[in-house]
N, C-alpha and C. Protein backbone atom coordinates (compact mmCIF):
# COMPACT_ATOMS: atom_id res chain seq x y z
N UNK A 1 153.63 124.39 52.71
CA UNK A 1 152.66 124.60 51.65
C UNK A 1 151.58 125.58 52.14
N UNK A 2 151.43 126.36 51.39
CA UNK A 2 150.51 127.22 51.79
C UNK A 2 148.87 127.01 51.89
N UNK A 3 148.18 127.26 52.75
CA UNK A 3 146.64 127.07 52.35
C UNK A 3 145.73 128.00 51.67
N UNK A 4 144.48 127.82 50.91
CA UNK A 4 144.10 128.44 50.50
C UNK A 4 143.86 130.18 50.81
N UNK A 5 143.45 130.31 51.96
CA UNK A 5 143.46 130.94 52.81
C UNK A 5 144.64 132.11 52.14
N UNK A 6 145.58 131.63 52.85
CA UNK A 6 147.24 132.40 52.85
C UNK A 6 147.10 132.83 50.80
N UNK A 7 146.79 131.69 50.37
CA UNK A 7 146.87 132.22 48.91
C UNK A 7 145.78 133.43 48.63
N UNK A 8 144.50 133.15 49.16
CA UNK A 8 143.84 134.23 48.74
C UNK A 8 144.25 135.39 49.36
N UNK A 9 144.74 135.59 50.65
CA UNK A 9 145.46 136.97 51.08
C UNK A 9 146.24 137.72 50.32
N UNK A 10 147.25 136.81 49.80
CA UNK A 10 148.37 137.49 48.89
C UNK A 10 147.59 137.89 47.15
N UNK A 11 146.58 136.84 47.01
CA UNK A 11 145.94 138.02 45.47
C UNK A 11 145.34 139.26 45.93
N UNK A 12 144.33 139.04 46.90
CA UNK A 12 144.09 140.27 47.32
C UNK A 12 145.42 141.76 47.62
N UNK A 13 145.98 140.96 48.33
CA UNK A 13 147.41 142.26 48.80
C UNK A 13 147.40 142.44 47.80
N UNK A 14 148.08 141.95 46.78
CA UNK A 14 148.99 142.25 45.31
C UNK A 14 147.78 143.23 44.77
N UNK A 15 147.02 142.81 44.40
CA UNK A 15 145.53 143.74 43.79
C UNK A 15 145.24 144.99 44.61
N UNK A 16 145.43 145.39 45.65
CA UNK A 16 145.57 146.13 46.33
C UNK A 16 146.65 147.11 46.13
N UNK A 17 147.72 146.71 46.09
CA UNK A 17 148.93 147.21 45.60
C UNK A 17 148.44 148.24 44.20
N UNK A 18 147.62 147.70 43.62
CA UNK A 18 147.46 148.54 42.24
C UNK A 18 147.29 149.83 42.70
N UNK A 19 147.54 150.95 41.86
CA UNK A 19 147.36 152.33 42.54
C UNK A 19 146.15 152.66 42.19
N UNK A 20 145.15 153.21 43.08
CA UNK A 20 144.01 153.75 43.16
C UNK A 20 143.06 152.36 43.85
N UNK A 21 143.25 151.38 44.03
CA UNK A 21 142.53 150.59 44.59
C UNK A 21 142.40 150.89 46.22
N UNK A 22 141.48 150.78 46.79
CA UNK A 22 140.73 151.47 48.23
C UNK A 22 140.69 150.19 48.98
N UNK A 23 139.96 149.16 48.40
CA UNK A 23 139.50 147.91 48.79
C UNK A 23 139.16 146.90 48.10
N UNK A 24 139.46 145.49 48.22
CA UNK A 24 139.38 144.61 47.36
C UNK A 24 138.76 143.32 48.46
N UNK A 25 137.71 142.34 47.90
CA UNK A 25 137.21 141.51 48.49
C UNK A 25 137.42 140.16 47.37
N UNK A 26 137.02 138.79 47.72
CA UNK A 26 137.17 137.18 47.21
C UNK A 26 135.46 137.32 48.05
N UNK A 27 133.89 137.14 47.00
CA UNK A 27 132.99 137.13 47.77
C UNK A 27 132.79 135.67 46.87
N UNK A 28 131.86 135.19 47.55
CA UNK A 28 131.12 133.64 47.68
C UNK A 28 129.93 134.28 46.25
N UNK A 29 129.67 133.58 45.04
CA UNK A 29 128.54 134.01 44.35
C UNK A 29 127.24 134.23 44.99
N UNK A 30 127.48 134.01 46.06
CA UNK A 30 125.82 134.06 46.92
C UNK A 30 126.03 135.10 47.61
N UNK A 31 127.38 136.04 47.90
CA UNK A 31 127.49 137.19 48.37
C UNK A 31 127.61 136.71 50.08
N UNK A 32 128.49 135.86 50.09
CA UNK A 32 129.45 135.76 51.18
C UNK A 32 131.20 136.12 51.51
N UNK A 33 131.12 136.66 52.31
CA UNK A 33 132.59 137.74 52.19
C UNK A 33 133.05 136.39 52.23
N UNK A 34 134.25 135.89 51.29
CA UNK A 34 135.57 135.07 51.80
C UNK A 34 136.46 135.34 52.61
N UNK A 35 137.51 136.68 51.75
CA UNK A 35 138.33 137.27 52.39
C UNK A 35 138.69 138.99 51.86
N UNK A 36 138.95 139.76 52.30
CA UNK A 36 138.76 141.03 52.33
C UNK A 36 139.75 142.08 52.66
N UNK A 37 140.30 143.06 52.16
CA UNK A 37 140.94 143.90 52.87
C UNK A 37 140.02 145.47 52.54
N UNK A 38 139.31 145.70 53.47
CA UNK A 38 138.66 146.95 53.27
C UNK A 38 138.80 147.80 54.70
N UNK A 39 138.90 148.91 54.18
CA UNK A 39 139.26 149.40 55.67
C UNK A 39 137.86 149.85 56.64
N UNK A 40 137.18 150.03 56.48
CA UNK A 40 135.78 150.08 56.95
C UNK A 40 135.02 148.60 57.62
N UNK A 41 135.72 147.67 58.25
CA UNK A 41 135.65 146.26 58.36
C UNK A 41 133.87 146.13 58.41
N UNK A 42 133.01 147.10 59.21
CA UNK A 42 132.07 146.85 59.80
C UNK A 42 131.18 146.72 58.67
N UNK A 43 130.88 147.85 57.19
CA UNK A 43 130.80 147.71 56.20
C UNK A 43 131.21 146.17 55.17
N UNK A 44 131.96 145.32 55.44
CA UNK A 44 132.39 144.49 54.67
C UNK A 44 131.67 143.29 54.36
N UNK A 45 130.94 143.00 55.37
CA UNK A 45 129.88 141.77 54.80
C UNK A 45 128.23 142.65 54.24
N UNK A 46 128.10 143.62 54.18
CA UNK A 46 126.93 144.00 53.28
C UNK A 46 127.56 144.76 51.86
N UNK A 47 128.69 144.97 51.79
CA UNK A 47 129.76 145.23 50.70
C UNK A 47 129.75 143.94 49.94
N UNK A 48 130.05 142.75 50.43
CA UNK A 48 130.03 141.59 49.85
C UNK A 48 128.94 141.25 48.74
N UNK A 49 127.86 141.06 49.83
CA UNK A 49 126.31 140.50 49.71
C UNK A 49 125.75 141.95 48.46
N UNK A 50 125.61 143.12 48.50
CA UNK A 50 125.94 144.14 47.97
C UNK A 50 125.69 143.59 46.16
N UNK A 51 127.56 143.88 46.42
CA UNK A 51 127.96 143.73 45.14
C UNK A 51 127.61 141.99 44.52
N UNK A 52 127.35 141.30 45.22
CA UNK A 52 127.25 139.83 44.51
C UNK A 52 125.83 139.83 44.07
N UNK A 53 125.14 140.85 44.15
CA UNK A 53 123.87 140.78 43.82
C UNK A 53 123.65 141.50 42.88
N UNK A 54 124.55 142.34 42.60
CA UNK A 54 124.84 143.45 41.57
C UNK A 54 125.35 142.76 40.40
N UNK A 55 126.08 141.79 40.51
CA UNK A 55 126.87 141.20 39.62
C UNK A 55 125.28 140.10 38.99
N UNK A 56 124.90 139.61 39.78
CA UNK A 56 124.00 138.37 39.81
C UNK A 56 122.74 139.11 38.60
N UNK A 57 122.31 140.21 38.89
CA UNK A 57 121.52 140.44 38.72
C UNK A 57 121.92 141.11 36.75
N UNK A 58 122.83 142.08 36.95
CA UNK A 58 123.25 142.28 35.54
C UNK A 58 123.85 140.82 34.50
N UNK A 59 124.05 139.44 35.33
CA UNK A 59 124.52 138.93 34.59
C UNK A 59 123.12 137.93 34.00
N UNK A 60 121.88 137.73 34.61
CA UNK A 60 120.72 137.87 34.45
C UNK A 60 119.84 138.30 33.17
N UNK A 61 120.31 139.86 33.71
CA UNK A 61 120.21 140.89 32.33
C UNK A 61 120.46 140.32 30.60
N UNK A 62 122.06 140.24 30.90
CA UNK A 62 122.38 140.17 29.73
C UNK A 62 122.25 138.95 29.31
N UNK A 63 121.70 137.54 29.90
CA UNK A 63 121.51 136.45 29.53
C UNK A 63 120.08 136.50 28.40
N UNK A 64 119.14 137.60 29.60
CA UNK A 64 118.11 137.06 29.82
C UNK A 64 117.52 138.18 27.84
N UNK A 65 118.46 139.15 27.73
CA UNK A 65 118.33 140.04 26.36
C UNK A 65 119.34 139.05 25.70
N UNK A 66 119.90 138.51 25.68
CA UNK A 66 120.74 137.17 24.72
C UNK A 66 121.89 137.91 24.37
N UNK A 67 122.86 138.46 25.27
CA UNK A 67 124.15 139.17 25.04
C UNK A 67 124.86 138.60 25.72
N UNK A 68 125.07 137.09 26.14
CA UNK A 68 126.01 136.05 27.17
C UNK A 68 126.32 136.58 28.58
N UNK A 69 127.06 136.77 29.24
CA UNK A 69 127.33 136.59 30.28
C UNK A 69 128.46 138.37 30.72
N UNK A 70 128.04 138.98 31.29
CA UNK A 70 128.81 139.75 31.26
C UNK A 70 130.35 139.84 31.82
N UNK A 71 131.52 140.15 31.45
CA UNK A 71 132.86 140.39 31.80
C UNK A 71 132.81 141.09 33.24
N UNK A 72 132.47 142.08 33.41
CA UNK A 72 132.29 142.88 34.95
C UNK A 72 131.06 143.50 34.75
N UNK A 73 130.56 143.95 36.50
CA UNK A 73 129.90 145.20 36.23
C UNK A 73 130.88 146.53 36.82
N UNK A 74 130.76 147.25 36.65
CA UNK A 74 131.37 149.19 36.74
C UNK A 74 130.29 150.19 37.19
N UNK A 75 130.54 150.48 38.27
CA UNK A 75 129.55 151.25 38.86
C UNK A 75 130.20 152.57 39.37
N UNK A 76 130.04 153.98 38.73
CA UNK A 76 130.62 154.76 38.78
C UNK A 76 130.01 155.99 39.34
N UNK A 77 130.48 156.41 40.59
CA UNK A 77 130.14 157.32 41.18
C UNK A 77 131.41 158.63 41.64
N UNK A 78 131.03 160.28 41.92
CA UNK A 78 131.99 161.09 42.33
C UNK A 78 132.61 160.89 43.11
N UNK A 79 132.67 160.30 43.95
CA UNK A 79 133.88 159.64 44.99
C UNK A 79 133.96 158.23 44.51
N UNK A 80 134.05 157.35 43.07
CA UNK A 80 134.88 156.14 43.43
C UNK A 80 134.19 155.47 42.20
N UNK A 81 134.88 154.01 41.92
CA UNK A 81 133.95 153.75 41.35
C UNK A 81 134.08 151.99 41.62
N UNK A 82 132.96 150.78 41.59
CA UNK A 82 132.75 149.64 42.05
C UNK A 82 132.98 149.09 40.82
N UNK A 83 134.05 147.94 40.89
CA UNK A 83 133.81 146.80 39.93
C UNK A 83 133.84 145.53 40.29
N UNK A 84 133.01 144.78 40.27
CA UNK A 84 133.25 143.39 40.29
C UNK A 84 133.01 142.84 38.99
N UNK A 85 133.62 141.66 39.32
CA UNK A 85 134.13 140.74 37.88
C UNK A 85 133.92 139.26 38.75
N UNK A 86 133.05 138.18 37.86
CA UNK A 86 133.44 136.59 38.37
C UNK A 86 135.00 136.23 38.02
N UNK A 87 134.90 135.50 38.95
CA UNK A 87 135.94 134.29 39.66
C UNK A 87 135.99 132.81 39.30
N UNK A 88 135.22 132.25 38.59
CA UNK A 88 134.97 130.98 38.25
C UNK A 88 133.33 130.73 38.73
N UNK A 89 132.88 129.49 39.16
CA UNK A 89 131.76 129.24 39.16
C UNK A 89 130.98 129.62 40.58
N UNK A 90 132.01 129.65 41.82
CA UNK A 90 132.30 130.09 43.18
C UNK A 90 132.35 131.27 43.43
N UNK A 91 133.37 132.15 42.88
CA UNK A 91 133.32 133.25 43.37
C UNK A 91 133.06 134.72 42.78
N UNK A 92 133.48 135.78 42.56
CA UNK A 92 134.02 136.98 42.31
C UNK A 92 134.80 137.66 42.86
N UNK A 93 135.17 138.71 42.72
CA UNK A 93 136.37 139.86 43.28
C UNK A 93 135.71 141.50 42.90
N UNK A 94 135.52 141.95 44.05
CA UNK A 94 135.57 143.21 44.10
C UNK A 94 136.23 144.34 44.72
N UNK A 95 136.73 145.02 43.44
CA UNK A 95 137.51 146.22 44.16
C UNK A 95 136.75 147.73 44.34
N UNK A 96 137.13 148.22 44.90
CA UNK A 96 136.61 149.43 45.29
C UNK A 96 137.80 150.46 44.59
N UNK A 97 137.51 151.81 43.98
CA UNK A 97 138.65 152.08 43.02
C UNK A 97 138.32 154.05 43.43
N UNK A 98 139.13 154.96 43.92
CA UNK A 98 139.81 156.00 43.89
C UNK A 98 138.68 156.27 42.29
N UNK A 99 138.31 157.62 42.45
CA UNK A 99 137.53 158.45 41.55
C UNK A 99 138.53 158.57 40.51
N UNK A 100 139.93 159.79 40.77
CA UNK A 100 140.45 159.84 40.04
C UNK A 100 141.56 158.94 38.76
N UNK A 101 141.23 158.08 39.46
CA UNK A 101 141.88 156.39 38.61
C UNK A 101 141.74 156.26 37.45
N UNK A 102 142.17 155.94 36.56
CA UNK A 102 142.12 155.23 34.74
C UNK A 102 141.62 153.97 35.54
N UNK A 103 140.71 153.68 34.79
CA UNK A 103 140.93 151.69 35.00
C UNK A 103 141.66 151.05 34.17
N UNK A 104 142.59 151.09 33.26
CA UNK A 104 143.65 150.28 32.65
C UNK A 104 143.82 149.41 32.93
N UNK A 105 144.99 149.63 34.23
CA UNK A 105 145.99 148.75 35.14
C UNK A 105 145.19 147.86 35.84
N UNK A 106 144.49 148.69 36.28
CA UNK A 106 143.36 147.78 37.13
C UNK A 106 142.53 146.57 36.65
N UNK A 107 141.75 147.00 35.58
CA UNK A 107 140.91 145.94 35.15
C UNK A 107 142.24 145.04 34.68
N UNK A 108 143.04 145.04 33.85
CA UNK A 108 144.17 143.93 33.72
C UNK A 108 144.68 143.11 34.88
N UNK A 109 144.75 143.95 35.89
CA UNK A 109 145.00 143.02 37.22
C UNK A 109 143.98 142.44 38.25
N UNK A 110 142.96 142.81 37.56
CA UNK A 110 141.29 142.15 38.15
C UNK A 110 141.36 140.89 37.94
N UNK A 111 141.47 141.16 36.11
CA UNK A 111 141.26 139.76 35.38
C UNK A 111 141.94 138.70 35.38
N UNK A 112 143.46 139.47 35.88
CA UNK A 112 144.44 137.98 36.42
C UNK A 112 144.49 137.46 37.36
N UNK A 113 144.04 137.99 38.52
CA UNK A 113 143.40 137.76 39.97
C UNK A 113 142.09 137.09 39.98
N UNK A 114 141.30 137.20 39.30
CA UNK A 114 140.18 136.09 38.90
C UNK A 114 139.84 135.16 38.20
N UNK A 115 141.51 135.39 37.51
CA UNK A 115 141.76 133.78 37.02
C UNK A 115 142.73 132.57 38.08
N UNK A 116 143.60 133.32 39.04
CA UNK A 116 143.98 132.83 39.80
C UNK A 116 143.06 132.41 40.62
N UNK A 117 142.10 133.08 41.33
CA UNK A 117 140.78 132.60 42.06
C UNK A 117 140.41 131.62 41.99
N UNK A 118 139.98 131.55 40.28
CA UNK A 118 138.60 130.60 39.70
C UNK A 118 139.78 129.12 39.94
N UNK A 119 141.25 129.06 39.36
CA UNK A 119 142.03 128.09 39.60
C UNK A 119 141.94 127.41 41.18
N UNK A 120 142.22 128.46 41.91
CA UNK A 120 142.31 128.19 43.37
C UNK A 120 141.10 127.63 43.57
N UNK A 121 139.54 127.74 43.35
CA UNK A 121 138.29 127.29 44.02
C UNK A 121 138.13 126.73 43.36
N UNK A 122 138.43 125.99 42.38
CA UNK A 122 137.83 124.81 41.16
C UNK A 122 138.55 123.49 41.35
């Protein structure tokens, strides 16, 4: 039987697998790396902490103007662009995404990877 652990490796791989994805993280809502495949390792726990604050803070936002809870945030820059999306009550997932990318494929395979998550930590 596999442990959590081993399960969160393989959503990450698979999500990774998507084309144009760079790097993908499982962070703690308080912006603790879980688990990670980014190639810049040294970068990866302020990548975490980072984006969970990014997420924290827009989801804040839109509570706080009465527009519920936001789906992701998308942060788009000339080399790349950041999305994280929650995970259930525990976590989120952020990928790091190739400039030239559609997000299509991607956000569809975000959202099924952070439903697997939210299952796995609940």
């Amino acid at each position: 039987m596999p442990d959590i652990i081993d399960i969160l490796d393989e959503i990450l791989e698979n999500l990774r697998k998507t084309g144009g994805v760079e790097a993908c993280a499982a962070v703690s809502r308080d912006g603790l790396l879980i688990r990670g495949i980014i190639q810049k390792q040294q970068f990866a726990e302020s990548f975490a902490a980072m984006a969970a604050t990014m997420l924290g803070a827009a989801e804040t936002a839109t509570i706080e103007l009465g527009k519920g809870v936001p789906n992701r945030v998308i942060v788009e820059s000339d080399q790349g662009k950041l999305i994280a999306v929650g995970a259930g009550p525990k976590a989120l997932l952020i990928v790091l995404v190739d400039s030239n990318t559609g997000l299509g494929l991607i956000l569809l395979e975000l959202e099924k990877a952070a439903l697997k998550v939210k299952e796995l930590l609940t």
